[in-house]
C-alpha atoms as a PDB file:
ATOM      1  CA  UNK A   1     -10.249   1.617  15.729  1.00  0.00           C
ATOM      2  CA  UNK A   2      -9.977  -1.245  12.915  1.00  0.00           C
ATOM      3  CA  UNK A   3      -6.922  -2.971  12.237  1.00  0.00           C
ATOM      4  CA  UNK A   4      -4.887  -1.665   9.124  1.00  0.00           C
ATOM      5  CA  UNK A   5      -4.659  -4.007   6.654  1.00  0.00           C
ATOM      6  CA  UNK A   6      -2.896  -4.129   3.358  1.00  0.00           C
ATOM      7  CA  UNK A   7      -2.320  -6.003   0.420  1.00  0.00           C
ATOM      8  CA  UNK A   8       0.708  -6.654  -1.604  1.00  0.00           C
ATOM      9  CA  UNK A   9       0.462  -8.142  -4.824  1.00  0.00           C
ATOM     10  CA  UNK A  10       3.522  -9.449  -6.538  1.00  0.00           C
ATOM     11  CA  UNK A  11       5.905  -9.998  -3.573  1.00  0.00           C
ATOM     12  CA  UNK A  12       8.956 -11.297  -4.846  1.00  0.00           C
ATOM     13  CA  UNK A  13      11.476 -12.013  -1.634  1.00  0.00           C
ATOM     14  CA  UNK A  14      12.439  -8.178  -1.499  1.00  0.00           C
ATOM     15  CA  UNK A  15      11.224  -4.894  -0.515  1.00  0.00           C
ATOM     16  CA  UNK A  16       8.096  -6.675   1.100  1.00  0.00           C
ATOM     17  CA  UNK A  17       5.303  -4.750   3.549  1.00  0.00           C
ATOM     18  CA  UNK A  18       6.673  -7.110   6.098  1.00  0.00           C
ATOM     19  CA  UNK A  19       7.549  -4.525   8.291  1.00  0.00           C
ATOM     20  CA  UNK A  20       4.024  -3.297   8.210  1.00  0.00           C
ATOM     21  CA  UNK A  21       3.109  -6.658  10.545  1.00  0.00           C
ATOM     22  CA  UNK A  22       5.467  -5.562  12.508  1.00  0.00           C
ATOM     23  CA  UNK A  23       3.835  -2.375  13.343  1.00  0.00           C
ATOM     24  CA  UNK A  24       0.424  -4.268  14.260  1.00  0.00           C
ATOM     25  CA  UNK A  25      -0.859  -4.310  10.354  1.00  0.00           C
ATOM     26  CA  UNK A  26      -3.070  -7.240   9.162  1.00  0.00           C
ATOM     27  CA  UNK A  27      -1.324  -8.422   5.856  1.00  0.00           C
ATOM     28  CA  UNK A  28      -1.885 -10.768   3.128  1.00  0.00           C
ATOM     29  CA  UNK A  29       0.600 -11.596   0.392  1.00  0.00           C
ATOM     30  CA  UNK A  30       0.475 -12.411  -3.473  1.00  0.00           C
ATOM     31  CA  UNK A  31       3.120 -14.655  -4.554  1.00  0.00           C
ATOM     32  CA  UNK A  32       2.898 -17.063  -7.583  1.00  0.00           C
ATOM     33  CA  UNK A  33       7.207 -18.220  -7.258  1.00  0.00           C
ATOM     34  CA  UNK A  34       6.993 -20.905  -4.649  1.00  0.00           C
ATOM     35  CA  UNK A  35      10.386 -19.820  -3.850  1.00  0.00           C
ATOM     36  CA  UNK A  36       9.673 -16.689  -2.877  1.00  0.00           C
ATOM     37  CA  UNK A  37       6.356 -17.349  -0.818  1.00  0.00           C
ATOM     38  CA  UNK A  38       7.634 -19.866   0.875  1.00  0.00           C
ATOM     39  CA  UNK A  39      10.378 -17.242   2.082  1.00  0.00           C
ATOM     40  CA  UNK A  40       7.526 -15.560   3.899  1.00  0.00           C
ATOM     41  CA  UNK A  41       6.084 -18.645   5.329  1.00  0.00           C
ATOM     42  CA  UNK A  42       4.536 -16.884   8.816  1.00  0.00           C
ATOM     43  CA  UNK A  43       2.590 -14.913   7.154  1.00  0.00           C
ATOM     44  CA  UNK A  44      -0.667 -15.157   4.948  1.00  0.00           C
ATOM     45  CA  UNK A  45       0.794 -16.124   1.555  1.00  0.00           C
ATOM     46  CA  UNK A  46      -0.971 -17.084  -1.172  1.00  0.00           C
ATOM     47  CA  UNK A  47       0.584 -18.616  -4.367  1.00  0.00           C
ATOM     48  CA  UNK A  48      -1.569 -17.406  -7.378  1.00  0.00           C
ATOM     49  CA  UNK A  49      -1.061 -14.550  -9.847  1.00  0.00           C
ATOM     50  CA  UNK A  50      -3.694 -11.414 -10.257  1.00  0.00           C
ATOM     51  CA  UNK A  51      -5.207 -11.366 -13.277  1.00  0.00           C
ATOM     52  CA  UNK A  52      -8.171 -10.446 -15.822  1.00  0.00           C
ATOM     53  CA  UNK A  53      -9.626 -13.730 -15.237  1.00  0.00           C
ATOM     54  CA  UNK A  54     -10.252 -16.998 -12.800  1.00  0.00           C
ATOM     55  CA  UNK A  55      -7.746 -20.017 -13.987  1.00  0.00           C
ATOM     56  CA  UNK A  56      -4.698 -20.990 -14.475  1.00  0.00           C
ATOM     57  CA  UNK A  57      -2.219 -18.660 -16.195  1.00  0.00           C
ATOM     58  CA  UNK A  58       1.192 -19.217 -17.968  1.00  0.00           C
ATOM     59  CA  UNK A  59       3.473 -17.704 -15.969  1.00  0.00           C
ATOM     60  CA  UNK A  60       7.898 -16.747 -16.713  1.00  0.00           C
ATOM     61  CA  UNK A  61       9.460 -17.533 -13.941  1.00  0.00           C
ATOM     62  CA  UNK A  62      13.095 -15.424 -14.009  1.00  0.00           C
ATOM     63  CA  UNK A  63      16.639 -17.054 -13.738  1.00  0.00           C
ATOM     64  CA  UNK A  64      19.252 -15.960 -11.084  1.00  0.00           C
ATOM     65  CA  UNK A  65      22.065 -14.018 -11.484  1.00  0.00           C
ATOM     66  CA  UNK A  66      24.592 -11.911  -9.804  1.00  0.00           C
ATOM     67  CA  UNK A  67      22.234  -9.045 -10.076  1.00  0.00           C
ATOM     68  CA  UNK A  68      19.471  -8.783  -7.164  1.00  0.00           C
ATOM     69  CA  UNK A  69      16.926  -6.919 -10.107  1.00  0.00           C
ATOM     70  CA  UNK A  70      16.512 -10.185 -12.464  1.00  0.00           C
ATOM     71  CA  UNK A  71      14.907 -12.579  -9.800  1.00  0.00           C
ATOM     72  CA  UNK A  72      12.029  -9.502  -9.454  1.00  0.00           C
ATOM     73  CA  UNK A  73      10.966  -9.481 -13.747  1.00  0.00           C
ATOM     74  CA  UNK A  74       9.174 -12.790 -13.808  1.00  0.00           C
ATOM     75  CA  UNK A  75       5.837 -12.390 -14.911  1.00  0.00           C
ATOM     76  CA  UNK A  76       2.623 -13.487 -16.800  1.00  0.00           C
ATOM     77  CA  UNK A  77       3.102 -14.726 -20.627  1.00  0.00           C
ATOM     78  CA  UNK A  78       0.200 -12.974 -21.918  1.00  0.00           C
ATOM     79  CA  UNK A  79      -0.276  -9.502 -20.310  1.00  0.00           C
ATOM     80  CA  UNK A  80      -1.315  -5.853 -22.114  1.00  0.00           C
ATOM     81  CA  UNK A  81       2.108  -4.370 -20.368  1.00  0.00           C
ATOM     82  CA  UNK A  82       5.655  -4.856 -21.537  1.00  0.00           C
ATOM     83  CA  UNK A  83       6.847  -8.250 -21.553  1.00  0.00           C
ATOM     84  CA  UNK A  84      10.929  -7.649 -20.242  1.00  0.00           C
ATOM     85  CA  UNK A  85      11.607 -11.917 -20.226  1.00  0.00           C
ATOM     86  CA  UNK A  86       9.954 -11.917 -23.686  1.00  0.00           C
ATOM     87  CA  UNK A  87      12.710  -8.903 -24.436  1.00  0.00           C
ATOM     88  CA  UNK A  88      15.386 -10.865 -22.593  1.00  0.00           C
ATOM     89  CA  UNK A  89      14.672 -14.488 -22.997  1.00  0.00           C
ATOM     90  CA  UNK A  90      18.287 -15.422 -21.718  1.00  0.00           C
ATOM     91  CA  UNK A  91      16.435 -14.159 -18.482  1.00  0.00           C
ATOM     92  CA  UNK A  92      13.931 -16.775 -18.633  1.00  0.00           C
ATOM     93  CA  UNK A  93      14.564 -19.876 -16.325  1.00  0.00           C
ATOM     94  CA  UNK A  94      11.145 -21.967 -16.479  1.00  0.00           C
ATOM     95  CA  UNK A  95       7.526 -21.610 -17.404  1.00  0.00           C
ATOM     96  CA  UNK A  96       5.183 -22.483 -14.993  1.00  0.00           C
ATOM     97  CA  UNK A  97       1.596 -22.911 -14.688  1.00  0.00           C
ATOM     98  CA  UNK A  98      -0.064 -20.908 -11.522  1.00  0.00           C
ATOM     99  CA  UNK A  99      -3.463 -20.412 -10.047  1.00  0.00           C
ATOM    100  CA  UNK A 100      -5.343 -16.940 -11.206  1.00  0.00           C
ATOM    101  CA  UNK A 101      -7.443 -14.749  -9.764  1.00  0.00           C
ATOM    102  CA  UNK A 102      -9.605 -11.615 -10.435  1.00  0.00           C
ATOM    103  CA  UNK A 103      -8.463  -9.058  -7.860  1.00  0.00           C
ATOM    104  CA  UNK A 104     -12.201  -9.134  -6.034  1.00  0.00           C
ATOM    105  CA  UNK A 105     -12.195 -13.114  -6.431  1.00  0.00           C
ATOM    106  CA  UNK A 106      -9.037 -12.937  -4.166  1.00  0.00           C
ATOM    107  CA  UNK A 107     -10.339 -10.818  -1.828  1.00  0.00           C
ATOM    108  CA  UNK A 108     -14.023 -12.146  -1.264  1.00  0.00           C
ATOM    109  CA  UNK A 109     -11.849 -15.904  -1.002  1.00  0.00           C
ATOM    110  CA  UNK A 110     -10.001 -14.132   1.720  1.00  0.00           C
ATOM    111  CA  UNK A 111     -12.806 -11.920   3.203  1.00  0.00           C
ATOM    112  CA  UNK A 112     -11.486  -8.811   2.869  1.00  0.00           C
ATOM    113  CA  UNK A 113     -13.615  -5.836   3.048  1.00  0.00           C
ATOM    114  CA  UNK A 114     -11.515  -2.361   3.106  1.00  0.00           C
ATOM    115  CA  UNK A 115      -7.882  -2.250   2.327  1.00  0.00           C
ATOM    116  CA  UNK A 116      -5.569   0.689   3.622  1.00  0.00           C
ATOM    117  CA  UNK A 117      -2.891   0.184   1.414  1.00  0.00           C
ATOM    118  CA  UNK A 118      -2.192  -1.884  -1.853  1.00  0.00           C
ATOM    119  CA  UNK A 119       0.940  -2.698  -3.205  1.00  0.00           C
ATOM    120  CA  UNK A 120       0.854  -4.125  -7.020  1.00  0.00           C
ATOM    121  CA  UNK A 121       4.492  -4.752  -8.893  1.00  0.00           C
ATOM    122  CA  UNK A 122       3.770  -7.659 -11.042  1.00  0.00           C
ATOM    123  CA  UNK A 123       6.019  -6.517 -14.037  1.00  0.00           C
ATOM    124  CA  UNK A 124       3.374  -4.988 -16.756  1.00  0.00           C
ATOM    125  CA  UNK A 125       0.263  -6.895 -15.542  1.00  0.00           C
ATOM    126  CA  UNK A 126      -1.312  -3.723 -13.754  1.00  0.00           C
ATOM    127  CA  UNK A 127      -3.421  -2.962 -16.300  1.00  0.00           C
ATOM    128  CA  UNK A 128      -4.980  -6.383 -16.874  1.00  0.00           C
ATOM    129  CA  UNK A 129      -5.367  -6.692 -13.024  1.00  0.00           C
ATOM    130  CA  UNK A 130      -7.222  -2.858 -12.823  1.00  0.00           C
ATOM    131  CA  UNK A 131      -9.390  -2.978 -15.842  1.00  0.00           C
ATOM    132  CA  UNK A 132     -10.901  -6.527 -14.723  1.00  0.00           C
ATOM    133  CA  UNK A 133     -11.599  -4.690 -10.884  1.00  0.00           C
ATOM    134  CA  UNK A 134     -14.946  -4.126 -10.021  1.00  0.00           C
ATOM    135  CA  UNK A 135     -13.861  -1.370  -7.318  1.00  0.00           C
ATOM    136  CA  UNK A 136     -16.091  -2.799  -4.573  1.00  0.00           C
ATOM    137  CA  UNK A 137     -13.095  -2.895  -1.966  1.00  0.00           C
ATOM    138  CA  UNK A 138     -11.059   0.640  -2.731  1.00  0.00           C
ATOM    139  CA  UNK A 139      -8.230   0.660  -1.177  1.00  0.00           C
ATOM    140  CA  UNK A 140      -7.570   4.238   0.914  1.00  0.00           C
ATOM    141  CA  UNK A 141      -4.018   4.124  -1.059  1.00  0.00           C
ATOM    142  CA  UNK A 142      -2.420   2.053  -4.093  1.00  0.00           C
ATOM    143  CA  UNK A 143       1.237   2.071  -4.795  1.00  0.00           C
ATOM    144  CA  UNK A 144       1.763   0.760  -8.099  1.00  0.00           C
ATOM    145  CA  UNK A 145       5.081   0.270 -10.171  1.00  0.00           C
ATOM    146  CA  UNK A 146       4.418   1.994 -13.837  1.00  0.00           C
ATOM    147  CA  UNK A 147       7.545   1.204 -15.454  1.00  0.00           C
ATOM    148  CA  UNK A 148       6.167  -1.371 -18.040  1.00  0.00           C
ATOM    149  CA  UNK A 149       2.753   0.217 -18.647  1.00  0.00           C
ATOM    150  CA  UNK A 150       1.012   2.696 -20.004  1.00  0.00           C
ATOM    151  CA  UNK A 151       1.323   5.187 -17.394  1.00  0.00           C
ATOM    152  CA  UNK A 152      -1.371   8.181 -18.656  1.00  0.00           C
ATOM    153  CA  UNK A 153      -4.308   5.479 -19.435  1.00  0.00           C
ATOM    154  CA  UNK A 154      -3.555   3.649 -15.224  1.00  0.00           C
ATOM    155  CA  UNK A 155      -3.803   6.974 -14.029  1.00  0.00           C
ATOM    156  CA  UNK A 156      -6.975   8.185 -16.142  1.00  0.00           C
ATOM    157  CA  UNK A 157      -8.224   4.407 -14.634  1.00  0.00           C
ATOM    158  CA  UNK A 158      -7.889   5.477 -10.965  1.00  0.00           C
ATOM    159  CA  UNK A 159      -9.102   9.115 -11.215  1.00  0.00           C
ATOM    160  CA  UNK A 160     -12.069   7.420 -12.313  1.00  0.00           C
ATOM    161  CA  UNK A 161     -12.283   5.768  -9.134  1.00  0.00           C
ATOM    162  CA  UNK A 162     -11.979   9.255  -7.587  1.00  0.00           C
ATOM    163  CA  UNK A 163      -8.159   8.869  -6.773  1.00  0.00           C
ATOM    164  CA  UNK A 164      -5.807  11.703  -6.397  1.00  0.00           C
ATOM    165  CA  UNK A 165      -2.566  10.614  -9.139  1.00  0.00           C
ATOM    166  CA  UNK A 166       0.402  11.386  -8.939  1.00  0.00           C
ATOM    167  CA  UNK A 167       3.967   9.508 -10.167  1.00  0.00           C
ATOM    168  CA  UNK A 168       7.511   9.119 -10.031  1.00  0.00           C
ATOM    169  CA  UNK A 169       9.931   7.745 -11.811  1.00  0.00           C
ATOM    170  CA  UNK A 170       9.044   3.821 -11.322  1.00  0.00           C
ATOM    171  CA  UNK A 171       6.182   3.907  -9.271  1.00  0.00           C
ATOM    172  CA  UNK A 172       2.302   5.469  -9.288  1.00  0.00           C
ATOM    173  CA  UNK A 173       0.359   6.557  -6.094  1.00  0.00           C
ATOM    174  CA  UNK A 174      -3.246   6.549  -6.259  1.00  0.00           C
ATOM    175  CA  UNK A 175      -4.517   8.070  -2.681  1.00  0.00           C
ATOM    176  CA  UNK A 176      -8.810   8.051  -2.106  1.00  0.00           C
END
């Protein structure tokens, strides 16, 4: 039986796959906030953003407050989603400049072949990230948050791909 293995792209330090490696999964994290990928330091981290493109990418990194959901919105400064530090600049604490990756560059650098399960919450860049795929690795399930995106033309993107659809009210599943 091969080892399960899943990627999660756009980590944050909250409501991680972690406990996935605990089960006996094989996982590899997508981080670009040293802060937060250092947080997950025993595991395979890597500090780059997703994108359209190989480079380096302008990237918002999101101040701290009292309220857990504003360390989770920073994102990339030019993305096809909705931009929410753009629409809350008080929000914004820094811009950085990160490492970027197409989605197969990433996983040929880190030889991955098959994927079980993808995770992708990186705050309106799905699109970017999906229409730049070439869909040689397709993963056997994608859970993808659809809040800042347009929802109908993701999930046209994936049937495509021959994935069964279906939503809820922040998130996407796309099952092969």
């Amino acid at each position: 039986m091969k080892q399960k293995i899943f990627v999660e792209i756009g980590v944050c330090d909250f409501d991680t796959l972690e406990p996935l490696i605990h089960k006996g999964w094989l996982g590899y994290f997508v981080e670009p906030v040293n802060e937060y990928a250092s947080k997950l330091y025993d595991y395979d981290v890597t500090e780059c953003a997703i994108s359209s493109y190989d480079g380096v990418a302008d990237f918002y990194v999101s101040r701290k407050t009292n309220q857990d959901w504003t360390r989770g919105l920073s994102h990339l400064v030019t993305q096809k989603g909705e931009k929410m530090l753009e629409k809350h600049t008080h929000l914004i604490e820094k811009k950085i400049k990160v490492p970027c990756y197409k989605l197969q560059t990433f996983l040929s650098m880190k030889e991955i072949t098959y994927i079980d399960f993808m995770k992708v919450d990186v705050e309106g860049h799905e699109t970017d990230i999906f229409e730049a795929y070439d869909w040689r690795v397709k993963p056997t399930m994608i859970k993808l948050e659809h809040q800042h995106i347009d929802d109908i033309k993701m999930a046209k993107m994936l049937e495509k791909q021959g994935y069964i659809v279906y939503t809820e009210r922040k998130d996407m599943y796309a099952i092969r």
